[in-house]
N, C-alpha and C. Protein backbone atom coordinates (compact mmCIF):
# COMPACT_ATOMS: atom_id res chain seq x y z
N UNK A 1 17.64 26.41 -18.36
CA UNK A 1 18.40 25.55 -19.25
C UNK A 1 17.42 24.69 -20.06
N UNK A 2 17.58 24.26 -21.26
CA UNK A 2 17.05 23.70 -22.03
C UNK A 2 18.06 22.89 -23.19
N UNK A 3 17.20 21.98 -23.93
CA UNK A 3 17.61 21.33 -24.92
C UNK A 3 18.59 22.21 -25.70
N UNK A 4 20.11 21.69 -26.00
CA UNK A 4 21.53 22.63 -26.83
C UNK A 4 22.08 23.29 -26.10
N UNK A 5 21.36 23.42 -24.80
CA UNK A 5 22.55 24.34 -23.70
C UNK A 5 23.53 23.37 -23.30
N UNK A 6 24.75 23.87 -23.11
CA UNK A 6 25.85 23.80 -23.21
C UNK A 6 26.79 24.26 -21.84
N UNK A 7 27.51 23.85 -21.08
CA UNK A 7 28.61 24.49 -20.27
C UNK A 7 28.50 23.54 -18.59
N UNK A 8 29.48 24.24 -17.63
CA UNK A 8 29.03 23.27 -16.26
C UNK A 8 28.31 23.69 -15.71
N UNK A 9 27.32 24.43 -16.00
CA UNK A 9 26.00 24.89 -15.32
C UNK A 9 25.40 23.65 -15.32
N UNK A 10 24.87 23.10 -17.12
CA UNK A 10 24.22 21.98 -17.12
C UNK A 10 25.04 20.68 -17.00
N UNK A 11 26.42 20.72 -16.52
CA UNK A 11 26.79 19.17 -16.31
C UNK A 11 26.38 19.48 -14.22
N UNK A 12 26.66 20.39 -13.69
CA UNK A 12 26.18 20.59 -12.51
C UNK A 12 24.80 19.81 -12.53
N UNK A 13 23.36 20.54 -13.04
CA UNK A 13 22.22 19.79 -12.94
C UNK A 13 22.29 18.39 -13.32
N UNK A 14 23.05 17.54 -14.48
CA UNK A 14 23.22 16.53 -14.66
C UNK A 14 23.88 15.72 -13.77
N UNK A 15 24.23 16.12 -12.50
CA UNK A 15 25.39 15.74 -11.85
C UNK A 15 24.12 15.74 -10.73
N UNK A 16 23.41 16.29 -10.41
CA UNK A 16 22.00 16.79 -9.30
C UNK A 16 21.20 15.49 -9.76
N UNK A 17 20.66 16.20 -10.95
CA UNK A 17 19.48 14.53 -11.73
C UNK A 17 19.61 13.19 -10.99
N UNK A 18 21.53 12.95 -11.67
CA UNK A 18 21.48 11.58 -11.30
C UNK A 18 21.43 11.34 -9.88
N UNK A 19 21.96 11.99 -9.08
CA UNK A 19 21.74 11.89 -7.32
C UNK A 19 20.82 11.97 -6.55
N UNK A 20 20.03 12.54 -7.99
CA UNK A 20 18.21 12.64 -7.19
C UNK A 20 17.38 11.05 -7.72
N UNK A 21 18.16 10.43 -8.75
CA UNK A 21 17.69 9.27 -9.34
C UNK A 21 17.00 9.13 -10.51
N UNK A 22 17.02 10.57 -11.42
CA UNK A 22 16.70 10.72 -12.52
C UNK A 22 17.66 10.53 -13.27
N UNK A 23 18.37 9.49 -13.84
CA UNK A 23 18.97 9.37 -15.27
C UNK A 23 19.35 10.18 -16.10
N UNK A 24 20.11 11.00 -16.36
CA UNK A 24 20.00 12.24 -17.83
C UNK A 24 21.30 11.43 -17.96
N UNK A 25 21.94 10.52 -18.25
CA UNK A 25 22.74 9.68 -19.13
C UNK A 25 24.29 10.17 -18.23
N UNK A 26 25.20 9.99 -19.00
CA UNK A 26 26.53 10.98 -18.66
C UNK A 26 26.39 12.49 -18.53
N UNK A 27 27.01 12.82 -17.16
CA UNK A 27 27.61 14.29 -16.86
C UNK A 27 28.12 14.52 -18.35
N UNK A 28 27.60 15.40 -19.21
CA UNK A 28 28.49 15.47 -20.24
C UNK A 28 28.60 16.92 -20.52
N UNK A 29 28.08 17.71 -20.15
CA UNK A 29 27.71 19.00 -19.94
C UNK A 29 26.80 19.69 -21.22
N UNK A 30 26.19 18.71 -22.03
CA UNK A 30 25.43 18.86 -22.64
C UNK A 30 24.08 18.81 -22.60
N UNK A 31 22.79 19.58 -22.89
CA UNK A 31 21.45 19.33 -22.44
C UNK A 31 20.65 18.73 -23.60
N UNK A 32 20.98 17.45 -23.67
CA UNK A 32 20.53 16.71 -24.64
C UNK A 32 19.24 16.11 -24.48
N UNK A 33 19.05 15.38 -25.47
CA UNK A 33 17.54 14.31 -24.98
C UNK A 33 17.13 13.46 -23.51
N UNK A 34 18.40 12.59 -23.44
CA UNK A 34 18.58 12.03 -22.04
C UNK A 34 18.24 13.01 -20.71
N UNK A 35 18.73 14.43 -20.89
CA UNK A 35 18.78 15.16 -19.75
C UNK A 35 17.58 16.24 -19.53
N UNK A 36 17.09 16.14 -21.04
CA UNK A 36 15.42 16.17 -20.83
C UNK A 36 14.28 15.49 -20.23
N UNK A 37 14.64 14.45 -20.55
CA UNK A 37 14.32 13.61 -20.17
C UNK A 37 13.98 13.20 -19.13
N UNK A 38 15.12 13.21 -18.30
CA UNK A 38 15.27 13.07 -16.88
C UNK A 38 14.20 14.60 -15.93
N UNK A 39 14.78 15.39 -17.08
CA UNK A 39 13.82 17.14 -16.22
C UNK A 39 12.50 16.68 -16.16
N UNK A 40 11.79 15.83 -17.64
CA UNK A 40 10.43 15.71 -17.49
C UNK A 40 9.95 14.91 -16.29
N UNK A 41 10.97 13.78 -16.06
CA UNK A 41 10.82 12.61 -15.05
C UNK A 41 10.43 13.54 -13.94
N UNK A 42 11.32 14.19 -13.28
CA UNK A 42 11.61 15.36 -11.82
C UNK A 42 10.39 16.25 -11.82
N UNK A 43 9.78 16.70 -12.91
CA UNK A 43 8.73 17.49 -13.30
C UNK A 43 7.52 16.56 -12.61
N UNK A 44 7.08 16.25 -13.57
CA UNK A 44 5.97 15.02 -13.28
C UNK A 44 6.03 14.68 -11.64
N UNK A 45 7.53 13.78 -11.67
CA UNK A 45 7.46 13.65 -10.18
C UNK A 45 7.35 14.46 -9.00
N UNK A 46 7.36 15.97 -9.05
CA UNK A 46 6.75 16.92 -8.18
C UNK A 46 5.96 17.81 -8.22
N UNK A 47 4.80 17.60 -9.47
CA UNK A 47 3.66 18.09 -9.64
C UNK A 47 4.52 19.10 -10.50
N UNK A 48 4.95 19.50 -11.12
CA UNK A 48 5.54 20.75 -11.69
C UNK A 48 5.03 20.58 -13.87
N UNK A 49 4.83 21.58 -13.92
CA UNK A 49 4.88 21.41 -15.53
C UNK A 49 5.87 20.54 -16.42
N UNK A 50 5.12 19.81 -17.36
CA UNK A 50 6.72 18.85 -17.50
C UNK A 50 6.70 19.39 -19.05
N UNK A 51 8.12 20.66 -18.96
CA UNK A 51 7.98 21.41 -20.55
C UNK A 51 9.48 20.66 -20.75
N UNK A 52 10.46 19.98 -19.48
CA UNK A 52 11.83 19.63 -20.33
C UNK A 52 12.59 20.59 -20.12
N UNK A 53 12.33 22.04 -19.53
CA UNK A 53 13.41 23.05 -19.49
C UNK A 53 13.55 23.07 -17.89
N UNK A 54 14.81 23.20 -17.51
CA UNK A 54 15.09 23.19 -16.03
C UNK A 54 15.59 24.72 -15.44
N UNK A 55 14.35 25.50 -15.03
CA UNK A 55 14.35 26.82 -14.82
C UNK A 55 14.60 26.87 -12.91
N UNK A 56 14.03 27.58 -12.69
CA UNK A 56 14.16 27.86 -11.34
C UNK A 56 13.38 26.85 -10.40
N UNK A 57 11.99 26.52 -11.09
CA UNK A 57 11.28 25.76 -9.95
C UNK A 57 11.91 24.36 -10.04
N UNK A 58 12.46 24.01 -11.29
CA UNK A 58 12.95 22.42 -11.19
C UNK A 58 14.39 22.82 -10.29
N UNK A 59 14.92 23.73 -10.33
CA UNK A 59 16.16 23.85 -9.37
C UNK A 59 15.72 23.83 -8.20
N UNK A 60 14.48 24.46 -7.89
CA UNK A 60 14.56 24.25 -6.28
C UNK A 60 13.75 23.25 -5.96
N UNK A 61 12.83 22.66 -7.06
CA UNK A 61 12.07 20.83 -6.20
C UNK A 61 13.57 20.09 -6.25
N UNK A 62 14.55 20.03 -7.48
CA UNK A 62 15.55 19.32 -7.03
C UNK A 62 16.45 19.39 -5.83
N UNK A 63 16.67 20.69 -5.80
CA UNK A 63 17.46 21.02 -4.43
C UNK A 63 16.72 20.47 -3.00
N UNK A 64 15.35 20.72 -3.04
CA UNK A 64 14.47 19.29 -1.89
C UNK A 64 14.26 18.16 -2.34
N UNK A 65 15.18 17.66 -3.03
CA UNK A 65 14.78 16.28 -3.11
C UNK A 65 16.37 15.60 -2.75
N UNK A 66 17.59 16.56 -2.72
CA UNK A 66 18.51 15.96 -1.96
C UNK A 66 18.78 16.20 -1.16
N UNK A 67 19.29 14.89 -0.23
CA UNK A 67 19.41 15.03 1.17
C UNK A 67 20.28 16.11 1.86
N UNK A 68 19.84 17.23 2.41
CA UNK A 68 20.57 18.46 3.02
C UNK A 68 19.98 18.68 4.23
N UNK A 69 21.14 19.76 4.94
CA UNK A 69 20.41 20.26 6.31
C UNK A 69 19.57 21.07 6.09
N UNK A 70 17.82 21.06 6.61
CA UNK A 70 17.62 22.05 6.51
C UNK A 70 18.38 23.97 6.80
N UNK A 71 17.31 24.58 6.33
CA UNK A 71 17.89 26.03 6.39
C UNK A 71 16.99 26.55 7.71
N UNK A 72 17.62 27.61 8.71
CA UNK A 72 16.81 27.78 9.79
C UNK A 72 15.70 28.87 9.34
N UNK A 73 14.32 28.50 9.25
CA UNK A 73 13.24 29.31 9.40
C UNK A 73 12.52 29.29 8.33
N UNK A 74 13.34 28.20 7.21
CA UNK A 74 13.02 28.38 5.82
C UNK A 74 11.62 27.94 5.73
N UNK A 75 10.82 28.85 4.86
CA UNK A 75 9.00 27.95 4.72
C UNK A 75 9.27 27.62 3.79
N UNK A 76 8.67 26.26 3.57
CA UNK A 76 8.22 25.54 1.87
C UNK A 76 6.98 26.03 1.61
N UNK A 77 6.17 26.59 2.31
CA UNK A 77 4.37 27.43 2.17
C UNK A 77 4.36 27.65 3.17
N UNK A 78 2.77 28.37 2.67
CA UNK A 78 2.66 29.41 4.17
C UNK A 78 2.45 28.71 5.28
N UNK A 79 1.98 27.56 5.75
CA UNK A 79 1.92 26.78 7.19
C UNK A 79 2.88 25.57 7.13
N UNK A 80 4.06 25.27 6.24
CA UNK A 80 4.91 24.27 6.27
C UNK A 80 6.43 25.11 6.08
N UNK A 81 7.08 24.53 7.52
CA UNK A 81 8.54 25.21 7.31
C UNK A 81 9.73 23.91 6.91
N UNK A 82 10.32 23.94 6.28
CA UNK A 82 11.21 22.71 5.85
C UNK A 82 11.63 21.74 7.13
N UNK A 83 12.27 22.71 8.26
CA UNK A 83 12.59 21.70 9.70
C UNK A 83 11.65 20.73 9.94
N UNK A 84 10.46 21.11 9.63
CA UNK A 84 9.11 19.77 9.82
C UNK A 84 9.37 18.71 9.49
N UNK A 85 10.16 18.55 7.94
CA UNK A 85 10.00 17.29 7.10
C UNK A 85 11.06 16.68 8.02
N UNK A 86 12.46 17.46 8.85
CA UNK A 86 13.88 16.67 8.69
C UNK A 86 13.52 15.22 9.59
N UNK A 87 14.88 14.22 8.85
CA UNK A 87 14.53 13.40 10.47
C UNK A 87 15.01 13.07 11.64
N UNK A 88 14.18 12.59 12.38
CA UNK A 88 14.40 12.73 13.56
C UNK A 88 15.94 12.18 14.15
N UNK A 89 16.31 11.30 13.23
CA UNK A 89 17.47 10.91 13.60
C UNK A 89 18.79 11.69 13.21
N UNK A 90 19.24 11.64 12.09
CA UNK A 90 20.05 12.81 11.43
C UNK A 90 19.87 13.96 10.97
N UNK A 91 18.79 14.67 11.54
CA UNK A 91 18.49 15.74 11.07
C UNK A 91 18.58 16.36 9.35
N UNK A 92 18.98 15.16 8.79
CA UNK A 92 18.68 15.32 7.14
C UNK A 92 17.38 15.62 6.63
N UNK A 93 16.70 16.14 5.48
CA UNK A 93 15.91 16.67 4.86
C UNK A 93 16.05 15.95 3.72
N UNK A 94 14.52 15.71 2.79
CA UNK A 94 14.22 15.31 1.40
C UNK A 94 12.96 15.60 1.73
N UNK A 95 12.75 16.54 0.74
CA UNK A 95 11.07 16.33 0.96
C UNK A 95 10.61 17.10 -0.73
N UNK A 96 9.62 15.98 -1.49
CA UNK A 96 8.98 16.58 -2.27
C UNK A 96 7.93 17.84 -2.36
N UNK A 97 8.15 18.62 -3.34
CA UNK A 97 7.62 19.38 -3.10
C UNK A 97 5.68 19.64 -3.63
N UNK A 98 5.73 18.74 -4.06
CA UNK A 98 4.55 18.22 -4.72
C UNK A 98 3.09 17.81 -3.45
N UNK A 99 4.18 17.23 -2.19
CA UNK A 99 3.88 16.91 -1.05
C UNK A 99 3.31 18.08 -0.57
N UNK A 100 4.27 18.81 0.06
CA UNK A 100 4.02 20.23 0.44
C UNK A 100 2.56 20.94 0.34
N UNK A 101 2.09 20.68 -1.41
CA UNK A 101 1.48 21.37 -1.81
C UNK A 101 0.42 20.71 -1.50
N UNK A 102 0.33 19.14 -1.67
CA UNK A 102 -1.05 18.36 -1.18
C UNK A 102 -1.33 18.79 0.22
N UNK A 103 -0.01 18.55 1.34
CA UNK A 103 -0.36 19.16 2.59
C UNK A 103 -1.57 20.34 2.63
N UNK A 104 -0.61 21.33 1.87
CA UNK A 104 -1.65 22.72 2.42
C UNK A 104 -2.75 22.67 1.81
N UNK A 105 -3.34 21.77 0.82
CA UNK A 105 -4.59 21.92 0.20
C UNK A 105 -5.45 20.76 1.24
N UNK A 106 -5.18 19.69 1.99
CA UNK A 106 -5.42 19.25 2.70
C UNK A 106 -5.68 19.96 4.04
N UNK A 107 -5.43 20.79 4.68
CA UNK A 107 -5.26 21.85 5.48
C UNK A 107 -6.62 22.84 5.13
N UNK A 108 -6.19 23.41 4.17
CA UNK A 108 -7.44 23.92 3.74
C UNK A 108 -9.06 23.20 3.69
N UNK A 109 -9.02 21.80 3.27
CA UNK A 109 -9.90 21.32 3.34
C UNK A 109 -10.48 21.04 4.80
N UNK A 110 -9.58 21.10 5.43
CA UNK A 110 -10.00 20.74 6.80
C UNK A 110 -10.09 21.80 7.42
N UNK A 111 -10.67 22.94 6.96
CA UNK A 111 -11.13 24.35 7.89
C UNK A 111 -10.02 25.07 8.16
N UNK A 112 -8.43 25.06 8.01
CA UNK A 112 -7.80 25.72 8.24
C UNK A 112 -7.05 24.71 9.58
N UNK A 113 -7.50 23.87 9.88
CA UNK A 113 -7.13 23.53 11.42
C UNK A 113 -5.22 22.72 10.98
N UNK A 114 -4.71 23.17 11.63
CA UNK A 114 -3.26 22.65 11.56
C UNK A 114 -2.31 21.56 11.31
N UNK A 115 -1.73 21.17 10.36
CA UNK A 115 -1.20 19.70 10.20
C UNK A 115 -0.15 19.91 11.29
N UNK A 116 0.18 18.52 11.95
CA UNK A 116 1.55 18.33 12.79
C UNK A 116 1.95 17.29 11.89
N UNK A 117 3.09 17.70 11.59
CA UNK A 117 4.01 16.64 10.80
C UNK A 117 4.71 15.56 12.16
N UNK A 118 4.19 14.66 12.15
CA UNK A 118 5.13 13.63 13.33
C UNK A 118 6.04 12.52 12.67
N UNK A 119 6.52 12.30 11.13
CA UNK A 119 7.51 11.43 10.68
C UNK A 119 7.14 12.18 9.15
N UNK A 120 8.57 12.99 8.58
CA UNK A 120 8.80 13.22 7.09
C UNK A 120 9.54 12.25 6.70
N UNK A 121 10.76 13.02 6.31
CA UNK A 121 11.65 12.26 5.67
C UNK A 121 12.23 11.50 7.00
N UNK A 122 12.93 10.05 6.41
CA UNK A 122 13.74 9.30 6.87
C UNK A 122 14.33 8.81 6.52
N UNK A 123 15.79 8.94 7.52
CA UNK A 123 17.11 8.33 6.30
C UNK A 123 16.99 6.82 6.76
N UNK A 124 17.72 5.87 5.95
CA UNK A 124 17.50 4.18 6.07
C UNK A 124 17.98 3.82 7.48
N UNK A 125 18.76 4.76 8.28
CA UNK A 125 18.78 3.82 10.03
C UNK A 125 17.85 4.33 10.51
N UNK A 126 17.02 5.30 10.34
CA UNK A 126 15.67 5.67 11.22
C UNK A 126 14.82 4.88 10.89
N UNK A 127 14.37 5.01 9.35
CA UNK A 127 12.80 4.00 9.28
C UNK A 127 13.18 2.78 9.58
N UNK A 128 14.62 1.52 9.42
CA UNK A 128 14.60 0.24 10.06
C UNK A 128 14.41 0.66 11.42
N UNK A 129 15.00 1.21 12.31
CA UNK A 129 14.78 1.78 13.50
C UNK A 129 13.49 1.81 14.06
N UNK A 130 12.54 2.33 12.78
CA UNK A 130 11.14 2.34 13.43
C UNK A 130 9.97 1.44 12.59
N UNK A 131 10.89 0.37 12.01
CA UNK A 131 10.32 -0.38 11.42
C UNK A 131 9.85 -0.37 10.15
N UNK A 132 9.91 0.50 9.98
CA UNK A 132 9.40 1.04 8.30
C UNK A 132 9.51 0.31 7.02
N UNK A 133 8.83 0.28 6.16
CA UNK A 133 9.03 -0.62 4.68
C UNK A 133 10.26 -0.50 4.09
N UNK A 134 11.00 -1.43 4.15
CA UNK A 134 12.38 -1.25 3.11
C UNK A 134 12.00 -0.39 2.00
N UNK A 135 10.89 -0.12 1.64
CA UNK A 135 10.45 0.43 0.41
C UNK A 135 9.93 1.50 0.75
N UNK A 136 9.97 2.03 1.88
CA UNK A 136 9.09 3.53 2.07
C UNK A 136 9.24 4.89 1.49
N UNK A 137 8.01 5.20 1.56
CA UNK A 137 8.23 6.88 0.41
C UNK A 137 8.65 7.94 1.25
N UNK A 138 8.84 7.53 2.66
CA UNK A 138 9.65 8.28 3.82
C UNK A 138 11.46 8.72 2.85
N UNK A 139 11.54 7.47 2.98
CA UNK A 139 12.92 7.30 2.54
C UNK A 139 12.84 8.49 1.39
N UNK A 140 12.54 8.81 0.28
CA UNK A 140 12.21 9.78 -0.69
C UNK A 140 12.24 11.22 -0.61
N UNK A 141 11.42 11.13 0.99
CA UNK A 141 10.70 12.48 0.81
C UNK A 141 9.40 12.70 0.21
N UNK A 142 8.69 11.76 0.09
CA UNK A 142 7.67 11.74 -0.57
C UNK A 142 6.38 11.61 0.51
N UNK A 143 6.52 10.98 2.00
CA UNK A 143 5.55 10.87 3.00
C UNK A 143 5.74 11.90 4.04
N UNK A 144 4.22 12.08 5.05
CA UNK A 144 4.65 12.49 5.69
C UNK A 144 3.53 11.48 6.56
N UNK A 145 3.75 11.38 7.94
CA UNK A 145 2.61 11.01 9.49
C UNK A 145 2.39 12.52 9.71
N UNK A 146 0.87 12.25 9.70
CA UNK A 146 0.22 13.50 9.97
C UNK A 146 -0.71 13.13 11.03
N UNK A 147 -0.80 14.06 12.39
CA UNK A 147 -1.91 14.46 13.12
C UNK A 147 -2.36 16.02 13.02
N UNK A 148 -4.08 16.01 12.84
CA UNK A 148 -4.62 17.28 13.32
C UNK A 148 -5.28 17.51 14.54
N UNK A 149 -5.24 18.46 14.92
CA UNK A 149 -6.48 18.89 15.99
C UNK A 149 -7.61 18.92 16.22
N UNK A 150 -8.11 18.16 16.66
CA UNK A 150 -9.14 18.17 16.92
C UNK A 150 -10.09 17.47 15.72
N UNK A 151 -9.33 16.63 14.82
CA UNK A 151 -10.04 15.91 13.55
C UNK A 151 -9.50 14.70 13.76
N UNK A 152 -10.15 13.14 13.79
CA UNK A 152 -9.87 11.96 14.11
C UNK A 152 -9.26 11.47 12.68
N UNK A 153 -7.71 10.64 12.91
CA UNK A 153 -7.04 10.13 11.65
C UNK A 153 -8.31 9.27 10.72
N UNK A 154 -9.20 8.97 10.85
CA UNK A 154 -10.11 8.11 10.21
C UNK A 154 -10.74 9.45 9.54
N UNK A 155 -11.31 10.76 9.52
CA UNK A 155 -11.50 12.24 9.20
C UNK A 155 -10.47 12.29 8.35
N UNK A 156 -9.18 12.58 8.66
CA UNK A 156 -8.22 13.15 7.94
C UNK A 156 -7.58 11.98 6.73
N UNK A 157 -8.14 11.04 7.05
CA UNK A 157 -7.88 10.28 5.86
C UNK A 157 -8.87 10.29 4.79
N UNK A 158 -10.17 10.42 4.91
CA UNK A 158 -11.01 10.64 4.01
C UNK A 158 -11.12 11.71 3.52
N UNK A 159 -10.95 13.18 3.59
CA UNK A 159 -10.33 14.12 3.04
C UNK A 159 -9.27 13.56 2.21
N UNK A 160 -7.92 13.13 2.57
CA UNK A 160 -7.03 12.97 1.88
C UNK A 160 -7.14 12.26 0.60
N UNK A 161 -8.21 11.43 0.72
CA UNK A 161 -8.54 10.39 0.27
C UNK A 161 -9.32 11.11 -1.36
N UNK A 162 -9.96 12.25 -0.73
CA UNK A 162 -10.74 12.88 -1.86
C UNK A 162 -9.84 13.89 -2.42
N UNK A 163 -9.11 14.29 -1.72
CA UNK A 163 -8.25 15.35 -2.65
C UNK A 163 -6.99 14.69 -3.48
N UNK A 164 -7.13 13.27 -3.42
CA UNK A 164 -5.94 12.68 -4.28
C UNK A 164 -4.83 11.97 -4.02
N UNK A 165 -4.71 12.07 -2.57
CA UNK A 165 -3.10 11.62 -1.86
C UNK A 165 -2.70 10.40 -2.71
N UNK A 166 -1.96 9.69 -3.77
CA UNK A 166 -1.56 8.58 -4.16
C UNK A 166 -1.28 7.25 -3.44
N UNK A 167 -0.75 7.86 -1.85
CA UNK A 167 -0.71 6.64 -0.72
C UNK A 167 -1.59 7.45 0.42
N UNK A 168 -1.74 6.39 0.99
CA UNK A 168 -3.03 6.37 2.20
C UNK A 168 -2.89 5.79 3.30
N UNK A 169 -2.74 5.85 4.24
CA UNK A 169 -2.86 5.08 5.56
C UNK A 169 -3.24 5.16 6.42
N UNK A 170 -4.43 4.27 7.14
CA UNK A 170 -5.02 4.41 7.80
C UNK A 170 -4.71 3.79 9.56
N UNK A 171 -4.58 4.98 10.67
CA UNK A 171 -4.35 4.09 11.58
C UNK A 171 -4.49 4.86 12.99
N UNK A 172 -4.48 4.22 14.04
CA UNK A 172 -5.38 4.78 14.87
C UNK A 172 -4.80 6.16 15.21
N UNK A 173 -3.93 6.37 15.75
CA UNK A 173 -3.54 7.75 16.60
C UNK A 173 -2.57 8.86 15.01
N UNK A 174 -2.94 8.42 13.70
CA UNK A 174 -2.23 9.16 12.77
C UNK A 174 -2.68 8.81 11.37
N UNK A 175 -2.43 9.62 10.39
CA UNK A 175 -2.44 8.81 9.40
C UNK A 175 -1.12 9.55 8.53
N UNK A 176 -1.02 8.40 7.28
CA UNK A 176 0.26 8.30 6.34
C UNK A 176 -0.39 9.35 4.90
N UNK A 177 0.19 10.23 4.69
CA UNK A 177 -0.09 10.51 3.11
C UNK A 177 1.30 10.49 2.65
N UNK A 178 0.93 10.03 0.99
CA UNK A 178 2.29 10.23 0.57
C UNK A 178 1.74 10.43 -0.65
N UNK A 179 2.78 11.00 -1.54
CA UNK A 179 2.62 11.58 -3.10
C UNK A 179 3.73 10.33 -4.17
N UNK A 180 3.53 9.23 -3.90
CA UNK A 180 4.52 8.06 -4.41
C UNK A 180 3.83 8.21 -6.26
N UNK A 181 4.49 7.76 -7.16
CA UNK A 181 4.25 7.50 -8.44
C UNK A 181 3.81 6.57 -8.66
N UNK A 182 2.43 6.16 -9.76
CA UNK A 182 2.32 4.85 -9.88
C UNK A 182 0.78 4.66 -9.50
N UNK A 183 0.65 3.22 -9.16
CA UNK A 183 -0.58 3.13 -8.45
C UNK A 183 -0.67 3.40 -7.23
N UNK A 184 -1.94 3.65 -6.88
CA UNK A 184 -2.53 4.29 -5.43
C UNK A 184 -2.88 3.01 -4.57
N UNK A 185 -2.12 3.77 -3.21
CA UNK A 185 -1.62 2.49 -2.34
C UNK A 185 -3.01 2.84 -1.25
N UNK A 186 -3.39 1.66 -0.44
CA UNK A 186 -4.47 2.47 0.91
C UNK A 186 -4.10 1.22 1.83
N UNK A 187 -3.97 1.32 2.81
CA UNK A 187 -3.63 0.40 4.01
C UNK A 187 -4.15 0.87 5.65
N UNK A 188 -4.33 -0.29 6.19
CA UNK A 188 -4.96 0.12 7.45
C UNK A 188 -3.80 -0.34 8.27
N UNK A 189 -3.26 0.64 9.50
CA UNK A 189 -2.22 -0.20 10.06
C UNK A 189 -2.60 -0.58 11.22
């Protein structure tokens, strides 16, 4: 879909946008400026090309970016299966996919040795639950708590650190990456 398309295909995605928190104005079933707009926003925000046309890959970073059950067995890449991100409390799912992709290049950097995802997404009674920032990129889908094997979180943060992660956290038995927009966050917890 692109700019002049027309019908409820595109008031559907306009109806997705705004629930994902991208703006494309009124459901109007028109693919106007506003609802470009919003595609470039979703683009950008999950590493994806930002051309404004909402083809297949913006359908499926949007489709992980709202809250659903995962699917059983589904991989987001080759060493990340979607059940990883859900959380622990409601078994809901959000997870950027932009994330994903830092994961496995992080992975790679670290010899191949294995991420354990121990906190993705979280819906708002889990992270108060576990204390979490009213503001967390959990909440999003945008973080994950990562331990590896046999590599100390103070290791796996400096990797992360060089391949780009936007948030950072440093702390003893884990560390935080997240792919948040904006300026680059680093904290010791």
């Amino acid at each position: 879909m692109q700019i002049g398309d027309k019908g409820t295909q595109v008031q559907e995605l306009q109806r997705r946008l705004a629930a994902a928190g991208f703006d494309p104005g009124p459901a109007d079933a028109v693919f106007g400026p506003l609802t470009r707009r919003s595609v470039v926003q979703l683009q950008r925000y999950c590493g994806l090309e930002p051309d404004g046309r909402a083809g297949q890959q913006v359908q499926a970073a949007l489709e992980l970016l709202l809250p659903h059950r995962p699917q059983h067995g589904r991989k987001l890449s080759p060493h990340f299966a979607e059940a990883e991100f859900a959380c622990r409390c409601c078994h809901m799912v959000r997870v950027n996919i932009c994330l994903v992709q830092m994961l496995e290049q992080l992975r790679e950097c670290l010899g191949g040795k294995p991420i354990v995802i121990t906190s993705g997404y979280r819906c708002a009674v889990h992270n108060r639950a576990v204390g979490g920032a009213s503001q967390s990129q959990h909440l999003l889908g945008n973080a994950a708590d990562i331990v590896v094997a046999h590599a100390a979180p103070l290791e796996v943060a400096a990797v992360s650190e060089k391949i780009g992660f936007p948030g950072l956290g440093r702390y003893t038995g884990f560390t935080h990456v997240d792919v948040r927009l904006g300026e680059y966050a680093s904290w010791v917890g």
